[in-house]
Protein backbone atom coordinates (compact mmCIF):
# COMPACT_ATOMS: atom_id res chain seq x y z
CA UNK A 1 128.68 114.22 111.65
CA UNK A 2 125.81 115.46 113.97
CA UNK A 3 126.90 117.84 116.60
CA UNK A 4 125.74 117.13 120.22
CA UNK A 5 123.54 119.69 121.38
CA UNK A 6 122.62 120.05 125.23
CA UNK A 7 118.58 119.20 125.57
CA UNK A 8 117.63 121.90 127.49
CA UNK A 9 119.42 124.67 124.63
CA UNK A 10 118.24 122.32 122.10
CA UNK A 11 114.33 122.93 123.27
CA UNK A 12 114.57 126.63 122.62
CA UNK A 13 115.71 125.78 118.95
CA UNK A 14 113.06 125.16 116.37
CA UNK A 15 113.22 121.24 116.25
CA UNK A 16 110.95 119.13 113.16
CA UNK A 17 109.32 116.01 113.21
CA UNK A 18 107.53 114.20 110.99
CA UNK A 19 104.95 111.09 111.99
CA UNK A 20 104.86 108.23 110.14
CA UNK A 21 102.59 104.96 109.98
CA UNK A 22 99.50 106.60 110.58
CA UNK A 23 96.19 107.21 108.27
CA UNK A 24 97.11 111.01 108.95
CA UNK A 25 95.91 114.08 111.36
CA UNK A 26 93.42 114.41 112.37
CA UNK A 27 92.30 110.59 112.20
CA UNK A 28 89.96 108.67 114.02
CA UNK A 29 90.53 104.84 112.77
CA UNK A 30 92.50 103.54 115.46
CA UNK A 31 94.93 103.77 118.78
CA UNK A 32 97.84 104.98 116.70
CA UNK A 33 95.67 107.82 115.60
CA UNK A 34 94.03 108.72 118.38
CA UNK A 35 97.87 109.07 120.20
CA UNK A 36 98.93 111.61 116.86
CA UNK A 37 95.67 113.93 117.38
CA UNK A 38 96.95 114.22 121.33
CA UNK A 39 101.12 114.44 120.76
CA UNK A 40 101.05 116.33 117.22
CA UNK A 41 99.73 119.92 118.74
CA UNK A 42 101.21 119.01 121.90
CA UNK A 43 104.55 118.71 120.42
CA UNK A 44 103.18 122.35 118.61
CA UNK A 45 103.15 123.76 121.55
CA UNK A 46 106.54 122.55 122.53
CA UNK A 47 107.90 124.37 119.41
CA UNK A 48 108.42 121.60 116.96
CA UNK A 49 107.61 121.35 113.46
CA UNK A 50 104.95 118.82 113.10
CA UNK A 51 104.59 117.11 109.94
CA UNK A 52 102.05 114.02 109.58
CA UNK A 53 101.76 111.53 106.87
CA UNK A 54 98.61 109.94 106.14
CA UNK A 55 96.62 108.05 103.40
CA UNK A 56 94.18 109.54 100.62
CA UNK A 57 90.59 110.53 101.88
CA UNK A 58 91.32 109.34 105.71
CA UNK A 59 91.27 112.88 106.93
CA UNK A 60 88.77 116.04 106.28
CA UNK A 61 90.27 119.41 105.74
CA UNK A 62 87.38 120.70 107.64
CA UNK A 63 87.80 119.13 110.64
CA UNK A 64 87.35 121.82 113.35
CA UNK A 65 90.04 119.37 115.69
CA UNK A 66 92.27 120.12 113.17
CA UNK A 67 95.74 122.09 114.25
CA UNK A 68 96.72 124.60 111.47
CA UNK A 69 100.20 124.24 113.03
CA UNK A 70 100.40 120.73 111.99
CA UNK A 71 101.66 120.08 108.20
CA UNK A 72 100.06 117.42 106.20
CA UNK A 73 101.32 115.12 103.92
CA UNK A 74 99.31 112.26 101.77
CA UNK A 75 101.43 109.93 99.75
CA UNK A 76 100.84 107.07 97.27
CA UNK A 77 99.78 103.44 98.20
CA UNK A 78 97.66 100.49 97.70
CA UNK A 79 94.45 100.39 99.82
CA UNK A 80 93.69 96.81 100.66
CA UNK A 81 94.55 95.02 103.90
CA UNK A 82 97.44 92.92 102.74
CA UNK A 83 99.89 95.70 101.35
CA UNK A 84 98.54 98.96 102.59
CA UNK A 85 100.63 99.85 105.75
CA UNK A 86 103.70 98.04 103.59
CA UNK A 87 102.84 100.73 100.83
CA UNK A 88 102.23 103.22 102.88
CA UNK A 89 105.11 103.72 104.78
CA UNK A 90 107.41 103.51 101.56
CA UNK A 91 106.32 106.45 100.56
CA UNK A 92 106.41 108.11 103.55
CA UNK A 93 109.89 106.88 104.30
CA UNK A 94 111.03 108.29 100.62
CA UNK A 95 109.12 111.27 101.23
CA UNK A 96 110.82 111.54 104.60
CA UNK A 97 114.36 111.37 103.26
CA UNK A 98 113.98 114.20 101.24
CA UNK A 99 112.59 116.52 104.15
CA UNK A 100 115.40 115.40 106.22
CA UNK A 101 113.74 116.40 109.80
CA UNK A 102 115.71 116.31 112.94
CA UNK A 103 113.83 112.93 113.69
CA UNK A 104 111.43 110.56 112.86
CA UNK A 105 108.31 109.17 115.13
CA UNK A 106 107.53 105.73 112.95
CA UNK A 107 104.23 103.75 114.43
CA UNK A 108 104.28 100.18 113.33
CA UNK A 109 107.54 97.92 113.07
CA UNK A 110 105.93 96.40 109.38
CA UNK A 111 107.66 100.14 108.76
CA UNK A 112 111.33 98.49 110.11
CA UNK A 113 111.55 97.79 106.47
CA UNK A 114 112.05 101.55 105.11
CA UNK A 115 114.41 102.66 108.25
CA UNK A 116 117.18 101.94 106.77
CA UNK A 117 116.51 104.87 104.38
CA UNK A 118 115.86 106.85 107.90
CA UNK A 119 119.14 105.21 109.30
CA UNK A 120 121.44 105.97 105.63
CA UNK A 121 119.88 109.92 105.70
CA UNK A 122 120.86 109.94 109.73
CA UNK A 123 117.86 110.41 110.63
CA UNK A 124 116.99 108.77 114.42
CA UNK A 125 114.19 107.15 114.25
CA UNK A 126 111.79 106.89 117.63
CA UNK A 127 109.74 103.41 116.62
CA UNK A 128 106.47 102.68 118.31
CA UNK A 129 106.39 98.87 118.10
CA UNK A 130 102.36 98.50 118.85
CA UNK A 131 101.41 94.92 119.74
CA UNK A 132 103.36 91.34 119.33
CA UNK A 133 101.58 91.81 115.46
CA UNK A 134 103.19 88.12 114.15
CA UNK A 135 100.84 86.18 116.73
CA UNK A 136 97.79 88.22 115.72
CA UNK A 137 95.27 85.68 114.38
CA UNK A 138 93.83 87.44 111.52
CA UNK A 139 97.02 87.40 109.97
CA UNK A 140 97.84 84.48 107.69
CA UNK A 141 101.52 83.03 107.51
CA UNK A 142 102.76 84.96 105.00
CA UNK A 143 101.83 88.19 106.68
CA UNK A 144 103.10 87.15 110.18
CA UNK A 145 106.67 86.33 108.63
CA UNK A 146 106.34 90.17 107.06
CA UNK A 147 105.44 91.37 110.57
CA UNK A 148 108.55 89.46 112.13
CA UNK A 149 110.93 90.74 109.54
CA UNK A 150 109.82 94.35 110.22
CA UNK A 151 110.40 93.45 113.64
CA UNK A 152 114.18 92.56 113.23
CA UNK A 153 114.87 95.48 110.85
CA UNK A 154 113.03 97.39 113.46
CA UNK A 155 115.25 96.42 116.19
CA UNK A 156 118.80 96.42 113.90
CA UNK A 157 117.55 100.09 112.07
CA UNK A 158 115.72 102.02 114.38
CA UNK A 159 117.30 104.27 116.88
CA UNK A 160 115.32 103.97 119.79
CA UNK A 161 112.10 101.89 120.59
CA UNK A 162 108.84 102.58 122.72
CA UNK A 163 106.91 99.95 123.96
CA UNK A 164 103.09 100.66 125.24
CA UNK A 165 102.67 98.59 127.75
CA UNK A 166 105.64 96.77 130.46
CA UNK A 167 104.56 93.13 129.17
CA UNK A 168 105.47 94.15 125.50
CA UNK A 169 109.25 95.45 126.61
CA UNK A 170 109.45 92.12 128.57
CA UNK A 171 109.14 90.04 124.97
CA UNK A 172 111.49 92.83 122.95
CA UNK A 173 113.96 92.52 125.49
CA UNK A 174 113.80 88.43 125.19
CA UNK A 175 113.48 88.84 121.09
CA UNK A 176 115.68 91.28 120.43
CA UNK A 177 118.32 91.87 123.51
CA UNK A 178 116.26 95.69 122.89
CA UNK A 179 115.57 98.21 125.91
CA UNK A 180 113.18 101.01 124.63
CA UNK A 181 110.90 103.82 126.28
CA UNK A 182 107.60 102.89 128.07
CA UNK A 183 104.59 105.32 126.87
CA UNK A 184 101.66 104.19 127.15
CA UNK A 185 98.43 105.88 126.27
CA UNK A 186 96.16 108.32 127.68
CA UNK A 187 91.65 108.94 128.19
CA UNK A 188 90.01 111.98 128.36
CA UNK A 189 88.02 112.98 131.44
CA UNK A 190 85.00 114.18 130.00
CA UNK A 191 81.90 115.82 131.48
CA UNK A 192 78.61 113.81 132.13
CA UNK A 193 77.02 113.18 128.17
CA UNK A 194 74.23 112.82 127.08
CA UNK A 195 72.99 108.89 126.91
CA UNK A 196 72.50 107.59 123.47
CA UNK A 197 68.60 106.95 122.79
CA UNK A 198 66.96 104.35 123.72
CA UNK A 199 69.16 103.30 126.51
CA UNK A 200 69.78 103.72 130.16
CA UNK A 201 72.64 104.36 132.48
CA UNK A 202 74.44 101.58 133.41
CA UNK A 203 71.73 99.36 131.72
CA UNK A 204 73.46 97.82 128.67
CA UNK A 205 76.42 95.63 127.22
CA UNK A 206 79.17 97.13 125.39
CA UNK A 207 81.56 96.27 123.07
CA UNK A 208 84.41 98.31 120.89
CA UNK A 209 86.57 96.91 118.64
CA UNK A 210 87.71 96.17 115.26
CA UNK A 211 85.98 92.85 114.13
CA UNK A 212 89.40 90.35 114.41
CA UNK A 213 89.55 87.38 116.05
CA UNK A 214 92.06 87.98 118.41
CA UNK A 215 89.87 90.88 119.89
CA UNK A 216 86.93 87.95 120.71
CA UNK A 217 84.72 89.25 119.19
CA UNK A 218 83.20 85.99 117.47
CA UNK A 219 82.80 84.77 120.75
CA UNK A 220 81.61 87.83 122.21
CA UNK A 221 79.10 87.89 118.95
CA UNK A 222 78.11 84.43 120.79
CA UNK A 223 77.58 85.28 123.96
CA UNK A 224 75.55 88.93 122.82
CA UNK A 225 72.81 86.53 122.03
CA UNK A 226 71.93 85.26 126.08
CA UNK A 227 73.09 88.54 126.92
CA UNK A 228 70.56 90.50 125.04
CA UNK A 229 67.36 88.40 126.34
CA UNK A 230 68.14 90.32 129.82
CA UNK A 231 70.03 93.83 128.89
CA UNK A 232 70.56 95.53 125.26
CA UNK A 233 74.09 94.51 124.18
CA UNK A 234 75.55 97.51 121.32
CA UNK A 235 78.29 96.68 119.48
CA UNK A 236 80.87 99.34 118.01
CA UNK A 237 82.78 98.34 115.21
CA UNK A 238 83.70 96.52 111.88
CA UNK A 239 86.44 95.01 109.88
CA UNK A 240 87.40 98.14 107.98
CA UNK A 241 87.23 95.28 104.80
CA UNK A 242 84.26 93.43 105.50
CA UNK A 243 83.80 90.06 105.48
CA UNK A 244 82.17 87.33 107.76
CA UNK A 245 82.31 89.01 111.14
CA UNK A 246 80.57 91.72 109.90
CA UNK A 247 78.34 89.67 108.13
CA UNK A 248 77.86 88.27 111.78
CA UNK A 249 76.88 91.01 113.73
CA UNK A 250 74.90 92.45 110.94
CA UNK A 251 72.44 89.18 110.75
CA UNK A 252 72.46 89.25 114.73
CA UNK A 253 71.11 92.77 114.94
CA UNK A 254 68.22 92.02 112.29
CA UNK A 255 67.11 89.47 114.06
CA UNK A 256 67.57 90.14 117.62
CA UNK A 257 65.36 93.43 118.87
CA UNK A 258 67.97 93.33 121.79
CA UNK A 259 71.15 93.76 119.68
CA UNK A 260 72.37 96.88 117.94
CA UNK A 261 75.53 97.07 115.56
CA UNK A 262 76.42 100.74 115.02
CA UNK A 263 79.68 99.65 112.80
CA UNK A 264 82.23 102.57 113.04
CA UNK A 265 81.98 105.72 115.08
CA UNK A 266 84.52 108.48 114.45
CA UNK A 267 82.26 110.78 116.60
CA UNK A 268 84.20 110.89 119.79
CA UNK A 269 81.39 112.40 121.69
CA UNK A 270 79.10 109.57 120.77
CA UNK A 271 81.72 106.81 121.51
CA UNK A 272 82.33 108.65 124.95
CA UNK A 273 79.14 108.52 126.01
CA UNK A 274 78.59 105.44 125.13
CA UNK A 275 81.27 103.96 127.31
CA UNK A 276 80.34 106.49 130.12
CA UNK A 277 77.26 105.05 130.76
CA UNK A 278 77.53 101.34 129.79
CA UNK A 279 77.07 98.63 132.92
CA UNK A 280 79.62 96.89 131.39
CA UNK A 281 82.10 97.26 128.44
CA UNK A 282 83.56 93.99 127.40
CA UNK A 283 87.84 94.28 126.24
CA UNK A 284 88.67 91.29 124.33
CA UNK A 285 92.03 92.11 122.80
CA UNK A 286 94.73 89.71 123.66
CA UNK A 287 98.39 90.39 121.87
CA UNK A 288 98.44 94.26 122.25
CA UNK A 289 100.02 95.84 124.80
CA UNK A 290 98.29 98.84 126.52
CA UNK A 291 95.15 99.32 124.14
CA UNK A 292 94.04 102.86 123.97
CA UNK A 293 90.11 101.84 123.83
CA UNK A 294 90.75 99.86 127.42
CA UNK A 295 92.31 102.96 128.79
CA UNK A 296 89.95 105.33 127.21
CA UNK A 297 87.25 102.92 129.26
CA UNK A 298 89.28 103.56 132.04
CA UNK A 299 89.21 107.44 132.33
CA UNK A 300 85.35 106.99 131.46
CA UNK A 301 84.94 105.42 134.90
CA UNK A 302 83.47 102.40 132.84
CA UNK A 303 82.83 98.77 134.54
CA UNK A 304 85.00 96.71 132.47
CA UNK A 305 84.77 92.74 132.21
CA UNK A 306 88.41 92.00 130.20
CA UNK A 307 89.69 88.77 128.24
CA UNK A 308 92.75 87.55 130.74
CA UNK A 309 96.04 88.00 129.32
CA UNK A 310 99.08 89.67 130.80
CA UNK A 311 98.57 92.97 128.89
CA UNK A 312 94.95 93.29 130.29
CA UNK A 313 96.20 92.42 133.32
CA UNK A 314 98.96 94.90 133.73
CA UNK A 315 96.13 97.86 132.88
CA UNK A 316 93.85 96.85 135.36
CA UNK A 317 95.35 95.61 137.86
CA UNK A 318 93.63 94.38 140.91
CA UNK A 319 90.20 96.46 140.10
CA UNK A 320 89.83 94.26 136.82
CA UNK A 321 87.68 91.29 136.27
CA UNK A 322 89.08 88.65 133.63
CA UNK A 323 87.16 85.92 131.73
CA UNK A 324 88.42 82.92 129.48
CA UNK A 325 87.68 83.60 125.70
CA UNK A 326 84.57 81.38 125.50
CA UNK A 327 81.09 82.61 125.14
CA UNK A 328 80.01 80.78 128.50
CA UNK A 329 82.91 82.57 130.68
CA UNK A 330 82.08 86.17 128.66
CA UNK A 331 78.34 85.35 129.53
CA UNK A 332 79.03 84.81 133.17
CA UNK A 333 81.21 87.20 133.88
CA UNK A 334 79.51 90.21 132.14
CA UNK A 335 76.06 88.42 133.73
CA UNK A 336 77.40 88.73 137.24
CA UNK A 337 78.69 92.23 136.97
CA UNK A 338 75.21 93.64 135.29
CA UNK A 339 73.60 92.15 137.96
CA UNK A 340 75.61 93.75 140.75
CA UNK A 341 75.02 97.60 140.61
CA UNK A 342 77.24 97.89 143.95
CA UNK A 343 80.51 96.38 142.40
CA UNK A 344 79.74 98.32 138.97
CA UNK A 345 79.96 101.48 141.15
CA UNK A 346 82.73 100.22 143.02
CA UNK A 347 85.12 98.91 140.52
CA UNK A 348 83.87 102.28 138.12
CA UNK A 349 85.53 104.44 140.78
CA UNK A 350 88.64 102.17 141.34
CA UNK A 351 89.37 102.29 137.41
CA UNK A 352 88.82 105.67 136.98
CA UNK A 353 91.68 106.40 139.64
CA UNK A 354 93.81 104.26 138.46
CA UNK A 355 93.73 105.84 134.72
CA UNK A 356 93.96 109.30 136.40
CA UNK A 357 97.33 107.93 138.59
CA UNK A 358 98.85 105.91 135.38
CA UNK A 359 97.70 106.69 131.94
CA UNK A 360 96.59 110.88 130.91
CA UNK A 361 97.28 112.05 127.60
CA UNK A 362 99.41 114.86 129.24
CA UNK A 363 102.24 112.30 130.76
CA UNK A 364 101.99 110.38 127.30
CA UNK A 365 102.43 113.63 125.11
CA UNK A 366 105.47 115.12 127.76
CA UNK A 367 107.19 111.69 127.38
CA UNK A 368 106.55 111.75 123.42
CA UNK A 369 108.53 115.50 123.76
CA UNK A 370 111.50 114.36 126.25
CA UNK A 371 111.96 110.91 123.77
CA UNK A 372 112.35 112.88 121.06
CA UNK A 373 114.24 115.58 122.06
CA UNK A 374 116.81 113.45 123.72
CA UNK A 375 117.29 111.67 120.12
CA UNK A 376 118.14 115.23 118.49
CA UNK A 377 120.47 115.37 121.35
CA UNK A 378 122.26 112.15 121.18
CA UNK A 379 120.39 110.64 118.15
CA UNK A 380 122.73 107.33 118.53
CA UNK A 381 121.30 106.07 121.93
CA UNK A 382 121.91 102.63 121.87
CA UNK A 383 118.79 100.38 121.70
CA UNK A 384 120.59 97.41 122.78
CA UNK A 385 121.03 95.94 126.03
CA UNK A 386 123.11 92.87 124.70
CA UNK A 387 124.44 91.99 121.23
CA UNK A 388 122.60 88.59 119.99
C-alpha cells in the first residue's frame, strides 16, 4: 500500500514520470507534442525524472532543442493510421509497467485501453483526454466505437483526467459523471521574424492544419481559390498519409500562381513567422477543445477568422470572428477582415492579450507539475463526481 506523502516534502524527493501517447521528445507533429517539448524539461527543472516514449524515426538525436535530462524510449508498433496510436501505446504501457514510475502522464484516451496495466501496477495515471475524438469525421465507424471504448476505460481506469479546454469538461462530466483538471495550452512570444519570401506583412491568407475534414479544410481548399485572385492564400499542412486532400491542395497550387502548399513544417521559426505576419489565419477545427495552433496564433498577435463552435468560442472570446463552414461564409469573412487593416490591428492586439492573460506555456507546465505531484501524494483522487 502507497504511503501518503505531504506535497510540499514530496517535491524535494526525486519523483519519475514517464509520457506516454506521444511520437516522442523532441517532436514536432502535433499539439500533444508541442505540450511534451514545453512540460518535459520543465518538469526537469522541477526535479523529476522525465522519461518519454515515442515512435521509430519521429525524433532526431541531434536536435539542438533536445534536453539531455530527458530519457528516451522508442517501442514497437504498426505505422499506419488505423492501428498506430492503438499499437503504440501497448507497448508503452508494457514498457511502463516494468519501470514502475511514481506516475504516468498518458495523452490520448484510445490509450484507456492499456491503463488497466497502469491501474493493476498502481501506477496513477494523469490522462489528457484531447478532443471529443468519436465525432471526428475522418474517422469511420469502426474507429469511432474504438475511440468511445478508450473513452470509458479512460474514465473507469485512469486516476485523474485533464481536459484542455472548459467546453470539453462540460461533455466528460455529462458522459462520464468525471471532474478532471483544466490545462490548457500555451504560445510563445517571439521577437519580430523575418517574413517568408515573396510575401508581405499582413498581406496574405493563412491556413495550418492537418488535412481532415473536420478541420475545413476542403472547404477552406474552396474558398482559397476567390481568395487568391485578391491576396496570396499559403497553406501549411498535409494528411500525414496522403490521400485526396492532399491531392487537392497539391493540384490547386499548380495551377493557381496565387496559392502555395508548403505541406509540413517542423521548423518552428518558419511556422512562427508565418503566422506573425499573416492578415488573416483561418482556424477551422471543430471537435477539439483548446487547439494549440489557435493559441499559438494567439500569442503571435495574429488576426484570426475561426469556424464557430463552442471550443473556438471559449478561446477567443469576444475579440474572435466566427464563420459557418461553407466556402461562401470562409470567403466573406476572411474577405472583410483583409480588407480592413484597422480591425486586423485592433483585434491582433486584443488576441494577443488575451493569450498573454489565459494561455502561456509557463501556467500550463506549473499546472502539469502541481497535477502530478498531487497524484504521488494521494494517487487515488477520485475522478468521479457521481457513480453512473
Amino acid at each position: 500500500m502507497r504511503t501518503r506523502i505531504d506535497p510540499k516534502a514530496r517535491s524535494q524527493m526525486s519523483k519519475s514520470v514517464v509520457i506516454i501517447g506521444t511520437r516522442g521528445y523532441p517532436s514536432y507533429y502535433g499539439g500533444f507534442e508541442t505540450a511534451v517539448r514545453k512540460i518535459a524539461p520543465f518538469l526537469a527543472d522541477k526535479g523529476w525524472d522525465v522519461t518519454v516514449y515515442g515512435r521509430p524515426g519521429a525524433t532526431s538525436e541531434t536536435d539542438p532543442e533536445r534536453d539531455s535530462r530527458i530519457q528516451t524510449v522508442t517501442t514497437w508498433g504498426f505505422e499506419t493510421k488505423s492501428v498506430s496510436t492503438l499499437s503504440y501505446g501497448l507497448s508503452a504501457c508494457l514498457s511502463a509497467t516494468r519501470r514502475r514510475p511514481d506516475v504516468a502522464l498518458v495523452m490520448n484516451v484510445a490509450n484507456g485501453y492499456f491503463l488497466p496495466f497502469l491501474h493493476f501496477r498502481r501506477i496513477p495515471t494523469l490522462v489528457n483526454v484531447d478532443g471529443i475524438e468519436w465525432e471526428r469525421a475522418k474517422w469511420g465507424r469502426l474507429a469511432k466505437s474504438v475511440f468511445r471504448t478508450g473513452a470509458r476505460l479512460a474514465a473507469r481506469f485512469g486516476t485523474r483526467m485533464v481536459y484542455d479546454s472548459h467546453e470539453i469538461a462540460v461533455r466528460w462530466r455529462e458522459d462520464f459523471g468525471l471532474e478532471g483538471d483544466f490545462i490548457p495550452y500555451g504560445g510563445d512570444v517571439v521577437d519580430v521574424l523575418p517574413l517568408e519570401p515573396g510575401l508581405a506583412h499582413r498581406g496574405y491568407v493563412l491556413v495550418v492544419a492537418r488535412f481532415v475534414p473536420e478541420n475545413t479544410i476542403p472547404e477552406f481548399l474552396e474558398a482559397s481559390v476567390a481568395l487568391s485572385k485578391l491576396w496570396p492564400v499559403v497553406i501549411v499542412g498535409s494528411s500525414g498519409y496522403g490521400g485526396p486532400i492532399d491531392e487537392r491542395a497539391r493540384v490547386l497550387a499548380a495551377n493557381n500562381a496565387g496559392i502555395t502548399w508548403l505541406g509540413h513544417i517542423s521548423d518552428d521559426r518558419r511556422l512562427l513567422s508565418l503566422w506573425q505576419h499573416a492578415g488573416v489565419y483561418f482556424h477551422g477545427h471543430s471537435v477539439g477543445g483548446t487547439n494549440p495552433t489557435l493559441v499559438q496564433a494567439m500569442a503571435t498577435a495574429t488576426p484570426i477568422v475561426a469556424r464557430d463552435t463552442p471550443y473556438n468560442r471559449e478561446v477567443l472570446g469576444e475579440q474572435g470572428i466566427f464563420c459557418a463552414p461553407t466556402p461562401d461564409q470562409i470567403t466573406l469573412a476572411i474577405g472583410a477582415l483583409m480588407a480592413d487593416p484597422t480591425l486586423q490591428e485592433r483585434q491582433s492586439a486584443a488576441l494577443f492579450a488575451r493569450a498573454r492573460e489565459r494561455y502561456t506555456w509557463e501556467g500550463v507546465c506549473q499546472a502539469y507539475d502541481f497535477a502530478l505531484t498531487r497524484l504521488i501524494a494521494q494517487p487515488r483522487i477520485p475522478n468521479k463526481k457521481k457513480q453512473r
